[in-house]
PDB file of N, CA and C in Angstrom:
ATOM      1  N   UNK A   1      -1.894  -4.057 -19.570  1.00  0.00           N
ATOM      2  CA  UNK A   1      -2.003  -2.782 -18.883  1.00  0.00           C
ATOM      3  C   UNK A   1      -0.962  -2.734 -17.776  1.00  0.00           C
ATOM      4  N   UNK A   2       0.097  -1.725 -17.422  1.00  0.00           N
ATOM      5  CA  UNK A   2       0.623  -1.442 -16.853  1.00  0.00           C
ATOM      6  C   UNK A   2      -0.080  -0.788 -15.494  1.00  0.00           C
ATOM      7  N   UNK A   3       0.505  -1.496 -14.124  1.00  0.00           N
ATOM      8  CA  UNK A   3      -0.017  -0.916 -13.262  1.00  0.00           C
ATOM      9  C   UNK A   3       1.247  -0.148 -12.032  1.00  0.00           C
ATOM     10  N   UNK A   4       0.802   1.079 -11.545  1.00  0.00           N
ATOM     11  CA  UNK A   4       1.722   1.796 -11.278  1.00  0.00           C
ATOM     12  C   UNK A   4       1.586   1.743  -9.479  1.00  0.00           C
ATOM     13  N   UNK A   5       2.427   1.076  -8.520  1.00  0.00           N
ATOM     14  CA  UNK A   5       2.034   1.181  -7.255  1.00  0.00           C
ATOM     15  C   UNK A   5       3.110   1.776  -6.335  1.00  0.00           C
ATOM     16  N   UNK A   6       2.216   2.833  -5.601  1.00  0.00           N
ATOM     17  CA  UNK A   6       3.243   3.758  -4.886  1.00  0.00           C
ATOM     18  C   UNK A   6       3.021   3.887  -3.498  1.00  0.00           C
ATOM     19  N   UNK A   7       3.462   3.713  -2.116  1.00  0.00           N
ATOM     20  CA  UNK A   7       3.078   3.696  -1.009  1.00  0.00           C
ATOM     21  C   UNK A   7       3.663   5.179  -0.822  1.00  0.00           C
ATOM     22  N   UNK A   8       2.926   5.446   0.025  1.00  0.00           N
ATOM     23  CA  UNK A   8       3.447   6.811   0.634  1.00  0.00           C
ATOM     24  C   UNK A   8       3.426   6.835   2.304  1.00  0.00           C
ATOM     25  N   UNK A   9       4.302   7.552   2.794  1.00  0.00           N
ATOM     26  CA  UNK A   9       4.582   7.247   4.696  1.00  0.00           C
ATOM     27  C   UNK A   9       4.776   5.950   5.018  1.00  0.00           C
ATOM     28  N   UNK A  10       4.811   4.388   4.611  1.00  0.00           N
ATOM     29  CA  UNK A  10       5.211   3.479   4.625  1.00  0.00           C
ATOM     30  C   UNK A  10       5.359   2.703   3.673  1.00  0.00           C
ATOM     31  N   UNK A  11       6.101   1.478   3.997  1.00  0.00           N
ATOM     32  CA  UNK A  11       6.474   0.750   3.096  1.00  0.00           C
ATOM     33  C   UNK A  11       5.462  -0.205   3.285  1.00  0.00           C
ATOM     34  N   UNK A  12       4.951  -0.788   2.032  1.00  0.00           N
ATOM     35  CA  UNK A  12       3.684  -1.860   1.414  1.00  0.00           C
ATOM     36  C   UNK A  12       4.390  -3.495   1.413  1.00  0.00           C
ATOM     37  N   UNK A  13       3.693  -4.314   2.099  1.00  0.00           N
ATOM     38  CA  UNK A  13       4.322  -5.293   1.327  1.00  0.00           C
ATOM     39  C   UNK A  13       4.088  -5.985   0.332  1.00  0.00           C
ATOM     40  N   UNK A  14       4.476  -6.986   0.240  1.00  0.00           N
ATOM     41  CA  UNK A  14       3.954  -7.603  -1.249  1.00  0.00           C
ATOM     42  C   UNK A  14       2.563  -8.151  -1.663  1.00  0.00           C
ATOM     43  N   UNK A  15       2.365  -8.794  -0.564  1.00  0.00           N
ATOM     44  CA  UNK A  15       1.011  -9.116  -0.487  1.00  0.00           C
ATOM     45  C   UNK A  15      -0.162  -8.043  -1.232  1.00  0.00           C
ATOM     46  N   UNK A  16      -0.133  -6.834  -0.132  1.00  0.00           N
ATOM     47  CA  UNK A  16      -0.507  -5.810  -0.594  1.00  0.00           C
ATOM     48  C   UNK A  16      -0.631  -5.298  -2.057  1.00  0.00           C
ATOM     49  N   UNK A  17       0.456  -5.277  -2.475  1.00  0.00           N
ATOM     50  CA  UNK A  17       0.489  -4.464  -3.682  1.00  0.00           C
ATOM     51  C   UNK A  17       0.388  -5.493  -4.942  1.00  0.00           C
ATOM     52  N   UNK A  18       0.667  -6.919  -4.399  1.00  0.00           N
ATOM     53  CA  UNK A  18       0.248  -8.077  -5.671  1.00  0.00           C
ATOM     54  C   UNK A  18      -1.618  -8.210  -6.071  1.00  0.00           C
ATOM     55  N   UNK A  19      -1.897  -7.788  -4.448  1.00  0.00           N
ATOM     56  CA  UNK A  19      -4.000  -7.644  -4.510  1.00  0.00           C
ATOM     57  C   UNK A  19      -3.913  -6.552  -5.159  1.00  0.00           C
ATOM     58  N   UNK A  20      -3.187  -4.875  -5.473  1.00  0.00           N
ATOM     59  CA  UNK A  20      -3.955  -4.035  -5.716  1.00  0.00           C
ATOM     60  C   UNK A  20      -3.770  -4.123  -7.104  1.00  0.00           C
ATOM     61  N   UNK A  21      -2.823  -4.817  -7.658  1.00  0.00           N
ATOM     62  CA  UNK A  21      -2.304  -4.572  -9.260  1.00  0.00           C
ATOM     63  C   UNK A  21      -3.406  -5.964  -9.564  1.00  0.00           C
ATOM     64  N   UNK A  22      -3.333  -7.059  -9.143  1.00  0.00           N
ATOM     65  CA  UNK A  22      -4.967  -7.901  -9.512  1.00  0.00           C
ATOM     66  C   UNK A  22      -5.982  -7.127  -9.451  1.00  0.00           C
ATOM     67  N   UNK A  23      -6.808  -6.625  -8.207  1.00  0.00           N
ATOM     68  CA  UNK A  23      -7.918  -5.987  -8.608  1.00  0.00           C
ATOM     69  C   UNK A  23      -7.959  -4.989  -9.909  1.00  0.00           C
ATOM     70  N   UNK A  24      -7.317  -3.956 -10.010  1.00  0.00           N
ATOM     71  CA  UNK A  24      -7.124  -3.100 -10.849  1.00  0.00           C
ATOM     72  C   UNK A  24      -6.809  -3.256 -12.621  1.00  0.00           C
ATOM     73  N   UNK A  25      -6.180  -4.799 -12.319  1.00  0.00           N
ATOM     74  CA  UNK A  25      -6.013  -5.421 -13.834  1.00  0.00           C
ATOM     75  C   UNK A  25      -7.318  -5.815 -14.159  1.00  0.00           C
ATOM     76  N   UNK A  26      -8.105  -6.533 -13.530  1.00  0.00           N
ATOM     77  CA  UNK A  26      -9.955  -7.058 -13.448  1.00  0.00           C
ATOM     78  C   UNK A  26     -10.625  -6.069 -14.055  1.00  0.00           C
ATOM     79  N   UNK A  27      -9.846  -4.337 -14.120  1.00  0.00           N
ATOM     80  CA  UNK A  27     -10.559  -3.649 -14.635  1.00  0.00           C
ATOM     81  C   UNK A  27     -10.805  -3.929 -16.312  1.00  0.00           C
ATOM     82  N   UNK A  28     -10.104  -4.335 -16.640  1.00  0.00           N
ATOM     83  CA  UNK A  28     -10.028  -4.426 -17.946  1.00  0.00           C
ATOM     84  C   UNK A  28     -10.846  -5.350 -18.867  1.00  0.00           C
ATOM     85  N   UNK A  29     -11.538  -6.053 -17.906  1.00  0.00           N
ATOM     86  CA  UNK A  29     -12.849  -6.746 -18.810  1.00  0.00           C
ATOM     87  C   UNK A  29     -14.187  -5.775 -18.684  1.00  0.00           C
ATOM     88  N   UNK A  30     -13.960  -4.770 -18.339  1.00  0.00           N
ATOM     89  CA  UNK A  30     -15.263  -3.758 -18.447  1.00  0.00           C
ATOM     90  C   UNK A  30     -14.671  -2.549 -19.416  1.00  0.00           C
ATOM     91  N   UNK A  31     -13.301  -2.869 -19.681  1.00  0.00           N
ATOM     92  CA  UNK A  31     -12.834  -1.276 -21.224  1.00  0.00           C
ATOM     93  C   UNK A  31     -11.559  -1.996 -21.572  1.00  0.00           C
ATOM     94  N   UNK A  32     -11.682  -2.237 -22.514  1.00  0.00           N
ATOM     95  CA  UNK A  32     -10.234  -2.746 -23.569  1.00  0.00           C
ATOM     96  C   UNK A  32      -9.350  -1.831 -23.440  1.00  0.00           C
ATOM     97  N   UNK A  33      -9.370  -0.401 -23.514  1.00  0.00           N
ATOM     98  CA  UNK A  33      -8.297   0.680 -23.999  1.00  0.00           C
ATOM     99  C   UNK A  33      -7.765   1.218 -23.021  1.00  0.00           C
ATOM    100  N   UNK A  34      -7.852   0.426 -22.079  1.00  0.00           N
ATOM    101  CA  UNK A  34      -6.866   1.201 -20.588  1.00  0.00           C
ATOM    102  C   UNK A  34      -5.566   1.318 -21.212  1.00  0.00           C
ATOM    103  N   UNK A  35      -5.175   2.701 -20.834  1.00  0.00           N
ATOM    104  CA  UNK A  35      -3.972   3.098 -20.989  1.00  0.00           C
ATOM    105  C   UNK A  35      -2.901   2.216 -19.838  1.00  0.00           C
ATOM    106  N   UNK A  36      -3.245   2.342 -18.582  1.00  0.00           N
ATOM    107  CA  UNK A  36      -2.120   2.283 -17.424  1.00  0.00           C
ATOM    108  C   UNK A  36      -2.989   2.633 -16.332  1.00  0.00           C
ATOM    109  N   UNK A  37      -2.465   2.101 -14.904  1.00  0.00           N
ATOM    110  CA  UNK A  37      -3.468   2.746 -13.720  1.00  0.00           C
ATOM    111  C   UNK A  37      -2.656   2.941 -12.833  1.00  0.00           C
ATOM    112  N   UNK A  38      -2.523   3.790 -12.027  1.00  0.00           N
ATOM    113  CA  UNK A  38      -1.982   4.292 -11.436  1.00  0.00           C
ATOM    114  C   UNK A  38      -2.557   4.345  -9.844  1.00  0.00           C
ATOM    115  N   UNK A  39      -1.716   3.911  -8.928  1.00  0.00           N
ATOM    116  CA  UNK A  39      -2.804   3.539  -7.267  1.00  0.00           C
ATOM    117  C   UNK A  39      -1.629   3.867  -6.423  1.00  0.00           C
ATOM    118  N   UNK A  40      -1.849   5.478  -5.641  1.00  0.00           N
ATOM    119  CA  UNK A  40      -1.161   5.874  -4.555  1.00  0.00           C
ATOM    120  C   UNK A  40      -2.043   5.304  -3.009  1.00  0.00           C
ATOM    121  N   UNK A  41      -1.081   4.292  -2.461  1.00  0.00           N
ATOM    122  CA  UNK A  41      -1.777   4.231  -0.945  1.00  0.00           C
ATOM    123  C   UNK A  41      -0.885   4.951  -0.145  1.00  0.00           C
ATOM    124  N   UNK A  42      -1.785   5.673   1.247  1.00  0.00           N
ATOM    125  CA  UNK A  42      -0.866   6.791   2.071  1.00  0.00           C
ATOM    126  C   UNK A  42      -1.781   6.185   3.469  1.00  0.00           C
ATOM    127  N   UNK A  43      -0.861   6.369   4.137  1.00  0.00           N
ATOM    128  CA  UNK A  43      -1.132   6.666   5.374  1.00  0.00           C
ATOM    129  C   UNK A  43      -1.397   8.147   5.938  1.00  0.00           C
ATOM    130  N   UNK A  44      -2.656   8.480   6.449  1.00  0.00           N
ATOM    131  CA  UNK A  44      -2.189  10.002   7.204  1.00  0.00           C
ATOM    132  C   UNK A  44      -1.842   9.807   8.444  1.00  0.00           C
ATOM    133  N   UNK A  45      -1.346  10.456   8.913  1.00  0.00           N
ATOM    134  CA  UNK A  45      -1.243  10.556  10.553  1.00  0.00           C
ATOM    135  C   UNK A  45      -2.217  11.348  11.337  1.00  0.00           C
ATOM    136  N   UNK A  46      -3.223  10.175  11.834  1.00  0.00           N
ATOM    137  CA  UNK A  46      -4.457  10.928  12.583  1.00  0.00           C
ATOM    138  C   UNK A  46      -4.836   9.646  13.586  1.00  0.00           C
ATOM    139  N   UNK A  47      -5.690  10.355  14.419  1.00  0.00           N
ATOM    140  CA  UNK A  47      -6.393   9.220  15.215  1.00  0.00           C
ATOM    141  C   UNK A  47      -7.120   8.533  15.025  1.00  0.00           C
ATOM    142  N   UNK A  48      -7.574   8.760  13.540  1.00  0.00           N
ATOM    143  CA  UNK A  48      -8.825   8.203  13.398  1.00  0.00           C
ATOM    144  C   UNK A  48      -8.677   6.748  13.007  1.00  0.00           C
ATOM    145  N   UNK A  49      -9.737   5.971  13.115  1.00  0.00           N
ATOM    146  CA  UNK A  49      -9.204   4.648  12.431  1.00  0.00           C
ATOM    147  C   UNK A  49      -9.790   4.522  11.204  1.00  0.00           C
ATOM    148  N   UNK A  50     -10.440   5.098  10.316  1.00  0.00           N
ATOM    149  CA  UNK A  50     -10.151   5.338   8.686  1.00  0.00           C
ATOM    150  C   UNK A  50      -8.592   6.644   8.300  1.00  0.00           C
ATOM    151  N   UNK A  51      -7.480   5.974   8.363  1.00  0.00           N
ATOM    152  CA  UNK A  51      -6.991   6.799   7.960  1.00  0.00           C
ATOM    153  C   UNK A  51      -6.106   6.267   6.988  1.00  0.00           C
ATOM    154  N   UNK A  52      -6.520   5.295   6.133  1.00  0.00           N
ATOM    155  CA  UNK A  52      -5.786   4.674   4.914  1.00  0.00           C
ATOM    156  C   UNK A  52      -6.155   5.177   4.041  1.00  0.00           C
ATOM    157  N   UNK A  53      -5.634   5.985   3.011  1.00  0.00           N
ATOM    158  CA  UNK A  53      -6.208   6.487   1.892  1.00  0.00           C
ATOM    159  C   UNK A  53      -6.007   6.129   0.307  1.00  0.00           C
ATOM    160  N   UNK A  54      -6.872   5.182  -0.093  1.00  0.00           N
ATOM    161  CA  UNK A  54      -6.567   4.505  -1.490  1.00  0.00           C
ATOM    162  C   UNK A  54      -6.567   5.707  -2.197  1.00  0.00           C
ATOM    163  N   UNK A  55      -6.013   6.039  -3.681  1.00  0.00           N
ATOM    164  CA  UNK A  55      -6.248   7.134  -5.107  1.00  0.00           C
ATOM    165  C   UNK A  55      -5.919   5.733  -5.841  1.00  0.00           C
ATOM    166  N   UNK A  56      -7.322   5.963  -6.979  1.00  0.00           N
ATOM    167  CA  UNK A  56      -6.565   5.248  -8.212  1.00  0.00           C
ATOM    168  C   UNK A  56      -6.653   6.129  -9.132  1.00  0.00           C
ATOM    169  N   UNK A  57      -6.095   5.945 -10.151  1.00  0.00           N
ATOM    170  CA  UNK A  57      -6.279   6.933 -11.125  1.00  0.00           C
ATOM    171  C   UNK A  57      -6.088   5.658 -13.012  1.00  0.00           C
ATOM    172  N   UNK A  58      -6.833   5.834 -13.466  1.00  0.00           N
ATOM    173  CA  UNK A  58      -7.130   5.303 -14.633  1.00  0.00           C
ATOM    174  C   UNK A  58      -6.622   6.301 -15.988  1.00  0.00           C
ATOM    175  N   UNK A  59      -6.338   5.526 -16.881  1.00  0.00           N
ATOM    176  CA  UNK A  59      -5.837   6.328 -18.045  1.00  0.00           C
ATOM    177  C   UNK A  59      -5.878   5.598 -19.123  1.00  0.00           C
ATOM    178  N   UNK A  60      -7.276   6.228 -19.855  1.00  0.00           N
ATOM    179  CA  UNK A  60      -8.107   5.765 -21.076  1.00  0.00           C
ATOM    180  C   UNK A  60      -7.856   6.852 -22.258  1.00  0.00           C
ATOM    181  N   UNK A  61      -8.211   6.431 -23.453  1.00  0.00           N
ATOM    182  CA  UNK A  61      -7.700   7.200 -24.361  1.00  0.00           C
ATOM    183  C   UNK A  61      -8.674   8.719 -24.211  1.00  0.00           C
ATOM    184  N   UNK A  62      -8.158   9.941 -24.290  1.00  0.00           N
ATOM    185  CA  UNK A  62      -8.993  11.217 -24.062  1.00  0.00           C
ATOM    186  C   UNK A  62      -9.313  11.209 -22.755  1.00  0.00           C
ATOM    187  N   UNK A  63      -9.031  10.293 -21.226  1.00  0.00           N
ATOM    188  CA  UNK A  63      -9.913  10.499 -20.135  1.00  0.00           C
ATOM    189  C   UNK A  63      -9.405  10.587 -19.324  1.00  0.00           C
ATOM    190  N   UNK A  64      -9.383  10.278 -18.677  1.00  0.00           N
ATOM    191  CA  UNK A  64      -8.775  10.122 -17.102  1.00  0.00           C
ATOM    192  C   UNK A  64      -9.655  10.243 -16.038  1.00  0.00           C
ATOM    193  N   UNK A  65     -10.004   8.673 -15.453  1.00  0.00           N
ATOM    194  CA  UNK A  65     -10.753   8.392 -14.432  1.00  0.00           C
ATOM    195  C   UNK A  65      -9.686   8.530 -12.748  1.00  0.00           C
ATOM    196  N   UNK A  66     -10.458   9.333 -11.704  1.00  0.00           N
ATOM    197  CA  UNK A  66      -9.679   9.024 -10.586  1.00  0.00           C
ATOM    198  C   UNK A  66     -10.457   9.370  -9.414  1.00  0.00           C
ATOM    199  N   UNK A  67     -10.492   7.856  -8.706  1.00  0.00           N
ATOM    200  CA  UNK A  67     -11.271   7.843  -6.916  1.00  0.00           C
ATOM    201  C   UNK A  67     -10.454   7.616  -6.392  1.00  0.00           C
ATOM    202  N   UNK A  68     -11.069   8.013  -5.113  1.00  0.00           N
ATOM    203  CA  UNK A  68     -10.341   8.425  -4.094  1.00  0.00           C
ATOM    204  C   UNK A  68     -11.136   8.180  -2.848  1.00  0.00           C
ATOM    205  N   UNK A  69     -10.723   7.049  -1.870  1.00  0.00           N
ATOM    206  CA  UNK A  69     -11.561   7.090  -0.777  1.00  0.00           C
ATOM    207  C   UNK A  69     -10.332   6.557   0.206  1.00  0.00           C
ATOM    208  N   UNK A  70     -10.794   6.937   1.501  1.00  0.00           N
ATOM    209  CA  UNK A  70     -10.577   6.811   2.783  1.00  0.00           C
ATOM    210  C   UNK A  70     -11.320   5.811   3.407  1.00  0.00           C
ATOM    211  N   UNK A  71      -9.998   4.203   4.163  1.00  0.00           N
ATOM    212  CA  UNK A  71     -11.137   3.349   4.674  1.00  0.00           C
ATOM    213  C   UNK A  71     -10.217   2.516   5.757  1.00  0.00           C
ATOM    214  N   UNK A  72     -10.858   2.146   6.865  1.00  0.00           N
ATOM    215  CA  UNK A  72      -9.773   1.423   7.859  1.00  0.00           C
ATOM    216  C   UNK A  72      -8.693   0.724   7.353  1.00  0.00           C
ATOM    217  N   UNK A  73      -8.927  -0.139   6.267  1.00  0.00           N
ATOM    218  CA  UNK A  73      -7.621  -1.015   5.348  1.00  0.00           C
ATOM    219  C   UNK A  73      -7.587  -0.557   4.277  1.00  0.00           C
ATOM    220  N   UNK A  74      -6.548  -0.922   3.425  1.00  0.00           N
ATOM    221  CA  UNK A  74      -5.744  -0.450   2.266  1.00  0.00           C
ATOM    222  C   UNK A  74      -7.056  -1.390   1.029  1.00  0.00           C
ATOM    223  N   UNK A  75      -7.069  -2.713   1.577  1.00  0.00           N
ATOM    224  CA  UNK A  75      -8.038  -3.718   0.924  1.00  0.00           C
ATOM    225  C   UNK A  75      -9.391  -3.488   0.774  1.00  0.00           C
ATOM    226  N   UNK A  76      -9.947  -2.559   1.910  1.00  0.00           N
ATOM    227  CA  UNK A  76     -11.472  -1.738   1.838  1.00  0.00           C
ATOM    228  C   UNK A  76     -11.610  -0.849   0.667  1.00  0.00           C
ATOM    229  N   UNK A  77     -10.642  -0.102   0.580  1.00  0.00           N
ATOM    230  CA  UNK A  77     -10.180   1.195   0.134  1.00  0.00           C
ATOM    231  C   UNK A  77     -10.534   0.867  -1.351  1.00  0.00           C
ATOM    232  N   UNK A  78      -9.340  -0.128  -1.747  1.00  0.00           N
ATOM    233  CA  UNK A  78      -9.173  -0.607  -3.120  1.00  0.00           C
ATOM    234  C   UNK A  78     -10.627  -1.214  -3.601  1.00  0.00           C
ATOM    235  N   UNK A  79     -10.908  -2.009  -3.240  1.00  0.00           N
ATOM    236  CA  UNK A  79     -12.341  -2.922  -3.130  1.00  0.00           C
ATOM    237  C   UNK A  79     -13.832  -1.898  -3.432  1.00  0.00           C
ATOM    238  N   UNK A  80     -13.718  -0.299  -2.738  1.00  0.00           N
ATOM    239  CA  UNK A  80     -14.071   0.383  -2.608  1.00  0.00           C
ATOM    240  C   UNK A  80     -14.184   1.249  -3.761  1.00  0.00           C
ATOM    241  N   UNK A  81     -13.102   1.434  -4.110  1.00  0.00           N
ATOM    242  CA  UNK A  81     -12.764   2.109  -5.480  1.00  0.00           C
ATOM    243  C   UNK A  81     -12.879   1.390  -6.931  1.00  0.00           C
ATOM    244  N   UNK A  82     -12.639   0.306  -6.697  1.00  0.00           N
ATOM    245  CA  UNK A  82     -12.996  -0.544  -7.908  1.00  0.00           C
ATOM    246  C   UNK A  82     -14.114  -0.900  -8.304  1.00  0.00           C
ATOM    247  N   UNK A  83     -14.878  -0.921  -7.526  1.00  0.00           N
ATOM    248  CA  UNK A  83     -16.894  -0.620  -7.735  1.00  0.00           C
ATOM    249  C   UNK A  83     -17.009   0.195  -8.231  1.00  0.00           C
ATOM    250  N   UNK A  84     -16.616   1.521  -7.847  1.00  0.00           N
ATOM    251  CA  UNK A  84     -16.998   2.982  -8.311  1.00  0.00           C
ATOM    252  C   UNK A  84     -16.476   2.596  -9.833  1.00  0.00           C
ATOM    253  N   UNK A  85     -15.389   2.500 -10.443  1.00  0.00           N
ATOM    254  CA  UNK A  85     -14.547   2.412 -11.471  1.00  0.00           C
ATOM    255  C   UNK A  85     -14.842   1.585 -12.226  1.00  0.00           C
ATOM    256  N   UNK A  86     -15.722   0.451 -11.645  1.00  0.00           N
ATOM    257  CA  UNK A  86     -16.340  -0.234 -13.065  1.00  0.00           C
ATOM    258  C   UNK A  86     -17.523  -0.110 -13.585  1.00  0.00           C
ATOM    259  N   UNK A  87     -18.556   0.708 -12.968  1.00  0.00           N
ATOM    260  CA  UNK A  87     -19.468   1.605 -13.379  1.00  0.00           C
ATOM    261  C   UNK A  87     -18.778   2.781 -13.774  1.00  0.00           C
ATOM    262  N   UNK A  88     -17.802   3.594 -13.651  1.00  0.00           N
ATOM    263  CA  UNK A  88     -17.343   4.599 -14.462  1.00  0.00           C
ATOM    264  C   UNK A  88     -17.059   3.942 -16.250  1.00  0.00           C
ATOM    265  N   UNK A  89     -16.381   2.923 -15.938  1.00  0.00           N
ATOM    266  CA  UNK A  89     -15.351   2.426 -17.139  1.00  0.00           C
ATOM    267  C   UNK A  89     -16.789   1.886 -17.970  1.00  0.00           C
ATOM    268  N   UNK A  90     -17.457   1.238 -17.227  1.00  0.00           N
ATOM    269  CA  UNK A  90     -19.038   1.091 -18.466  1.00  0.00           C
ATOM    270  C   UNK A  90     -19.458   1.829 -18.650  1.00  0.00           C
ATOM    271  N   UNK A  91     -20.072   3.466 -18.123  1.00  0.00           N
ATOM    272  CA  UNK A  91     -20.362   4.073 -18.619  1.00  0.00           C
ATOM    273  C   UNK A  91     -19.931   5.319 -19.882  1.00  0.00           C
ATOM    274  N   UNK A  92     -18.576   5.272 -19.645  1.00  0.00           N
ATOM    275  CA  UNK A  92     -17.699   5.480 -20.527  1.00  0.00           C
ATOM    276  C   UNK A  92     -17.665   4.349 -21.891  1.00  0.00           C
ATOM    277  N   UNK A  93     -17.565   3.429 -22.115  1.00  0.00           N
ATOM    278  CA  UNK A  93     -17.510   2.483 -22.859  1.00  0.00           C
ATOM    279  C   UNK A  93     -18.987   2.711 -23.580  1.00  0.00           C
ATOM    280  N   UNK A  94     -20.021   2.595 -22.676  1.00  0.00           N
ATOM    281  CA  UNK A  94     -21.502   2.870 -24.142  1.00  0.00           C
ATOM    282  C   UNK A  94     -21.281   3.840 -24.398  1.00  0.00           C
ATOM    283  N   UNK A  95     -20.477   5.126 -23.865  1.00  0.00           N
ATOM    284  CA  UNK A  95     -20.783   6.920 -24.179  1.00  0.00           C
ATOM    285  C   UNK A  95     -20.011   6.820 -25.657  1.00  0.00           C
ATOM    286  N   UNK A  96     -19.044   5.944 -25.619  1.00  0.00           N
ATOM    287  CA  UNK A  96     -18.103   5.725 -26.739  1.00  0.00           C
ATOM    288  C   UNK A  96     -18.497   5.258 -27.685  1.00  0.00           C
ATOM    289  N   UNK A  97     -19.382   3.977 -27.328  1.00  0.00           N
ATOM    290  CA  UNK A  97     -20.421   3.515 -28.736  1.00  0.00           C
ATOM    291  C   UNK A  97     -21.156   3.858 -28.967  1.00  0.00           C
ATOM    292  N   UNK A  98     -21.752   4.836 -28.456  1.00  0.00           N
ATOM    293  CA  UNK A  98     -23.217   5.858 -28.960  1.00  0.00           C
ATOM    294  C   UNK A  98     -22.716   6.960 -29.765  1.00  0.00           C
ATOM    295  N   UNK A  99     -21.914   7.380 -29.510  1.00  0.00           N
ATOM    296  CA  UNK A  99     -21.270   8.453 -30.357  1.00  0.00           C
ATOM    297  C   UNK A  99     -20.720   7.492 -31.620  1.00  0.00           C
ATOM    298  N   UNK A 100     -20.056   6.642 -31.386  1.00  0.00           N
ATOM    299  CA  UNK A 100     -19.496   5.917 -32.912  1.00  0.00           C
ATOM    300  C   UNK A 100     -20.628   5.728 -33.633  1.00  0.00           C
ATOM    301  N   UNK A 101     -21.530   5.363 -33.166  1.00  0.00           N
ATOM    302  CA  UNK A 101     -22.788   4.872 -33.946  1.00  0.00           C
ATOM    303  C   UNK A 101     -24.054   5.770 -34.414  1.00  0.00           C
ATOM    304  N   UNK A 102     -23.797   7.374 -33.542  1.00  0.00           N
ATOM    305  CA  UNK A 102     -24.918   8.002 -34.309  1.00  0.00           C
ATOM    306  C   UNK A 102     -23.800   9.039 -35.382  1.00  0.00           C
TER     307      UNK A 102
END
């Protein structure tokens, strides 16, 4: 699976973006047919101190999964989103074998 990493308002370093393409590859023992994933991190410019904003976006055959959360670190964010996404990607995966099978 190809993973797609894009910083936006700053530059990422490696560290960074070697954890988000691992976590995001991990996806793939919960759905074989990942297309590619795709993970914009941005900075906004605010005061707040959640203002890191992970997007991943997933690309399965017919689907397209994509979260999106806001969290003090880039590593919350991701960590954050990849929970959500592997209960998406299983529930997608039985929706797929229930239909093959009735």
């Amino acid at each position: 699976m190809k993973v797609f990493t894009q910083s936006v308002n700053f530059n990422a370093d490696k560290k960074l973006i070697s954890f988000v393409e691992e976590k995001v590859s991990n996806l793939t023992k919960y759905h074989d047919k990942i297309v590619n994933a795709e993970v914009f991190l941005k900075v906004m410019n605010t005061s707040d101190k959640e203002n890191k904003i992970t997007e991943v976006k997933i690309n399965i055959p017919r689907r397209e999964l994509i979260i999106k959360r806001e969290a003090k670190t880039f590593e919350e964010g991701v960590n954050s989103a990849i929970d959500n996404l592997k209960r998406q990607l299983k529930r997608s995966k039985e929706k797929q074998r229930d239909s093959v099978t009735s």
